[in-house]
Protein backbone atom coordinates (compact mmCIF):
# COMPACT_ATOMS: atom_id res chain seq x y z
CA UNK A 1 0.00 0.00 0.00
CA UNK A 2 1.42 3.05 -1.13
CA UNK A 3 2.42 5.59 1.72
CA UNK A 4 0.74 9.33 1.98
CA UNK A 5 3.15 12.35 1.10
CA UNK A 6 0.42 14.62 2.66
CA UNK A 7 -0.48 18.22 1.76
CA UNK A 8 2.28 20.06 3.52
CA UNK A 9 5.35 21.73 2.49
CA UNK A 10 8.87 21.49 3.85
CA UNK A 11 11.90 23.42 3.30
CA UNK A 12 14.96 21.40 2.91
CA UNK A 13 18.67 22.93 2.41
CA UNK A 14 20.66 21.11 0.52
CA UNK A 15 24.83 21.40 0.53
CA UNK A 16 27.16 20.18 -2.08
CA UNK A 17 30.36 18.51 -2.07
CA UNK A 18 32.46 20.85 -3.39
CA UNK A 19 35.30 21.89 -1.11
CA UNK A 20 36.58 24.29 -0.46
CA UNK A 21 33.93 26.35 -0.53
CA UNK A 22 30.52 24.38 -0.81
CA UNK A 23 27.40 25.62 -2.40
CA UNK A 24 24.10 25.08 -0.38
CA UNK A 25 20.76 25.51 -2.16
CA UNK A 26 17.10 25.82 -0.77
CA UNK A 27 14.09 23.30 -2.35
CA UNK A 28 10.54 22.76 -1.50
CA UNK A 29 8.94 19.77 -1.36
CA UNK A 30 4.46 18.83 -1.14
CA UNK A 31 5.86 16.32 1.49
CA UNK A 32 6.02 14.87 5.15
CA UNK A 33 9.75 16.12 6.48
CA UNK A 34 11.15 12.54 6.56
CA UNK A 35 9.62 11.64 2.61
CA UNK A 36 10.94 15.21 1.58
CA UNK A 37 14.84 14.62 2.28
CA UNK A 38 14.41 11.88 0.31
CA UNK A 39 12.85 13.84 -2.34
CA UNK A 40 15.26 16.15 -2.67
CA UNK A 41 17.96 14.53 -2.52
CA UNK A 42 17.05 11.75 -5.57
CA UNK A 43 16.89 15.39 -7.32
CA UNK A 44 20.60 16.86 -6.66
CA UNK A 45 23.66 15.43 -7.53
CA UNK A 46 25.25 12.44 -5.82
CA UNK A 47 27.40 13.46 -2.79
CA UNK A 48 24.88 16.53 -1.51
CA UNK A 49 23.73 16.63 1.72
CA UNK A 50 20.36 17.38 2.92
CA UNK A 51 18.83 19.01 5.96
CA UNK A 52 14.92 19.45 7.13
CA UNK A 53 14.72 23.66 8.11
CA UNK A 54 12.45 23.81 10.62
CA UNK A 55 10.17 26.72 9.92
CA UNK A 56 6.67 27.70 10.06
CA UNK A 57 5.59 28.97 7.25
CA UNK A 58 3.78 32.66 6.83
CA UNK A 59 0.48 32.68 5.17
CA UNK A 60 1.87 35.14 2.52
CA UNK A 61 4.79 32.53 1.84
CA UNK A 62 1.77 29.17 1.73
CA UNK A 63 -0.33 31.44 -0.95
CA UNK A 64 3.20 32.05 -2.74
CA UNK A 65 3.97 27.85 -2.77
CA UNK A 66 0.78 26.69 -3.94
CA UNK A 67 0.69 29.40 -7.04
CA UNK A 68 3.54 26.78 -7.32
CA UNK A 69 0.97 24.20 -8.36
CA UNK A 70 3.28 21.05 -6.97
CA UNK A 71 1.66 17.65 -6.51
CA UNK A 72 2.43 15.86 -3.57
CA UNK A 73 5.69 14.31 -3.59
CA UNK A 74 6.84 17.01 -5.93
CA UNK A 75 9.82 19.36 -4.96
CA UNK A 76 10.93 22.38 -6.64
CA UNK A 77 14.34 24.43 -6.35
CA UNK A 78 14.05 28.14 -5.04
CA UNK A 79 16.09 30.50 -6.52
CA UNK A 80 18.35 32.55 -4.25
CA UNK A 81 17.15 35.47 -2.83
């Protein structure tokens, strides 16, 4: 039976490999925290590392994911601010 990925988003942060100076990136994924890490990191390069940011998200910043339109089990890249 296949498992729920529910309806929430989680942030993950994601670090490469690359000494000396590694690059980290921030994705989003329609996912439970422990199904997103997984997620994300089937979607970055071999090596990265990947952490759960525990944050609550903002109303403003909710509306501003789901204009995302992302299925569940879907992650997307943010760009850097």
């Amino acid at each position: 039976m296949a498992e729920s990925f529910g309806n929430s988003f989680t942030l993950v942060e994601v670090t490469s490999d690359a000494a000396p100076k590694p690059t980290k990136q921030m994705w989003l994924a329609l996912a439970k925290p422990s199904q997103a890490l997984t997620l994300v990191l089937a979607a970055v390069p071999e090596g990265w590392t990947a952490e759960v940011v525990p944050a609550v998200l903002s109303e403003k910043q909710q509306r501003m994911f789901q204009e995302l339109n992302l299925r569940p089990g879907e992650v997307y890249r943010l760009a850097p601010e």
